[in-house]
C-alpha atoms as a PDB file:
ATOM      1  CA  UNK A   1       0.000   0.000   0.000  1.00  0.00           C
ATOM      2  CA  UNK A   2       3.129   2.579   0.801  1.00  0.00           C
ATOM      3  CA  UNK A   3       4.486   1.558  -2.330  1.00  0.00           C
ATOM      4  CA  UNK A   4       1.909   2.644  -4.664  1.00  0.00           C
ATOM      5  CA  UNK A   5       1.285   6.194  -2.627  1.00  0.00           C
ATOM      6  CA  UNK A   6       4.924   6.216  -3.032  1.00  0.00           C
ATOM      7  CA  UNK A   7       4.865   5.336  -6.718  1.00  0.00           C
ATOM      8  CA  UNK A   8       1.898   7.970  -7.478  1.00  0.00           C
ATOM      9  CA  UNK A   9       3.661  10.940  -5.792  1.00  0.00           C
ATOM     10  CA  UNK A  10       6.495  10.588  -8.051  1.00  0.00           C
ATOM     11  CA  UNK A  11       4.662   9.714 -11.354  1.00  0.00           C
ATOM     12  CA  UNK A  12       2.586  12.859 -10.298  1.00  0.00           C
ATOM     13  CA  UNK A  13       5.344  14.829  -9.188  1.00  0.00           C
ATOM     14  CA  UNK A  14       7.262  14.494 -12.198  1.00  0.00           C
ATOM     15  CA  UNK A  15       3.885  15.036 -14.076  1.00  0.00           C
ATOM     16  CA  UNK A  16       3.512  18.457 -12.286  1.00  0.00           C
ATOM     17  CA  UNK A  17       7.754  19.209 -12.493  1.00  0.00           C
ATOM     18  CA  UNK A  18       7.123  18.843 -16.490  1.00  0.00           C
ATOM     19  CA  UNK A  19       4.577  20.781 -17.313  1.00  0.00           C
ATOM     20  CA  UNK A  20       5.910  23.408 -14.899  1.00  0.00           C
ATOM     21  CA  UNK A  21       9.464  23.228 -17.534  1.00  0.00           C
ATOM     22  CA  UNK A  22       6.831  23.513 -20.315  1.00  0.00           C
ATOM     23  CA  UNK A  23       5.120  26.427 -19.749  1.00  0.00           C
ATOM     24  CA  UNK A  24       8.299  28.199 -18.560  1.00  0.00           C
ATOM     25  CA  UNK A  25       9.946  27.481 -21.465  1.00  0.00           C
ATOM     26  CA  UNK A  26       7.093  28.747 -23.843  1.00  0.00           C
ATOM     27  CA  UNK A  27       7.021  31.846 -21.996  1.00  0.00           C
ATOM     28  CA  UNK A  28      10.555  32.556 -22.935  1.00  0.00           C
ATOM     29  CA  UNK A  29       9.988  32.039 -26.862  1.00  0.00           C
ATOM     30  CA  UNK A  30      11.506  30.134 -29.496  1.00  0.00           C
ATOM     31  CA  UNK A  31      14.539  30.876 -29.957  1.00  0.00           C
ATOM     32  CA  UNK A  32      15.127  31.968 -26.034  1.00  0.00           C
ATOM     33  CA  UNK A  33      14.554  28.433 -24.917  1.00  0.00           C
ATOM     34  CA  UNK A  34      16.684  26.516 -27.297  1.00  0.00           C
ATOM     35  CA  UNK A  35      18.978  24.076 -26.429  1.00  0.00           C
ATOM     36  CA  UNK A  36      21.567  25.193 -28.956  1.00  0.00           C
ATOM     37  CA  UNK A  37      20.860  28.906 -28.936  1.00  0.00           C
ATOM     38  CA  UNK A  38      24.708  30.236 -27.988  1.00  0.00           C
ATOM     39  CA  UNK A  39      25.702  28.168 -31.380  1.00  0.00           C
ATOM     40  CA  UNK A  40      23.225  28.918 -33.407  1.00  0.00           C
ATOM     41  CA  UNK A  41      23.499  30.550 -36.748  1.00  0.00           C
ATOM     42  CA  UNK A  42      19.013  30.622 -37.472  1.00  0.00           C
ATOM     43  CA  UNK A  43      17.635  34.388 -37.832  1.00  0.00           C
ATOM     44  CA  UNK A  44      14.935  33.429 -35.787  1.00  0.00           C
ATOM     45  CA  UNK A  45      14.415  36.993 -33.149  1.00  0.00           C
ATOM     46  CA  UNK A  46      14.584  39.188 -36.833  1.00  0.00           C
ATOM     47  CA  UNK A  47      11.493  36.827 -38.281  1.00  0.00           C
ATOM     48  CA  UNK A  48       8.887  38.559 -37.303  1.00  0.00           C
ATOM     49  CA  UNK A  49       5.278  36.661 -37.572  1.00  0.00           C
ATOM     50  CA  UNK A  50       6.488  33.484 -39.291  1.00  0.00           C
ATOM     51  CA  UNK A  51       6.624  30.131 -37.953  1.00  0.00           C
ATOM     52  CA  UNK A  52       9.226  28.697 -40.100  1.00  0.00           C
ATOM     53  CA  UNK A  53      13.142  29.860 -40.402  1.00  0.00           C
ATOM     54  CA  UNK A  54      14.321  31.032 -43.707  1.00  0.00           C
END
């Protein structure tokens, strides 16, 4: 019984710890929350209302 309230705080836990990471990366924007942003070469903050990078 300890082990599955055990088990479902940390499948919830890392449920709530995820979406938390989601929705504070999508507040910082595209390009802001990129893994590879420091090497990146994309024109992404000068493309202004498009979704895709030329």
């Amino acid at each position: 019984m300890a082990a599955n309230i055990i088990l479902g705080v940390l499948i919830f836990g890392y449920a709530g710890f995820s979406l938390f990471k989601f929705i504070h990366k999508s507040k910082e924007g595209k390009c802001a929350s990129c893994a590879i942003k420091n090497s990146c070469s994309s024109i992404c903050h000068t493309a202004k209302g498009n979704d895709h990078i030329k």
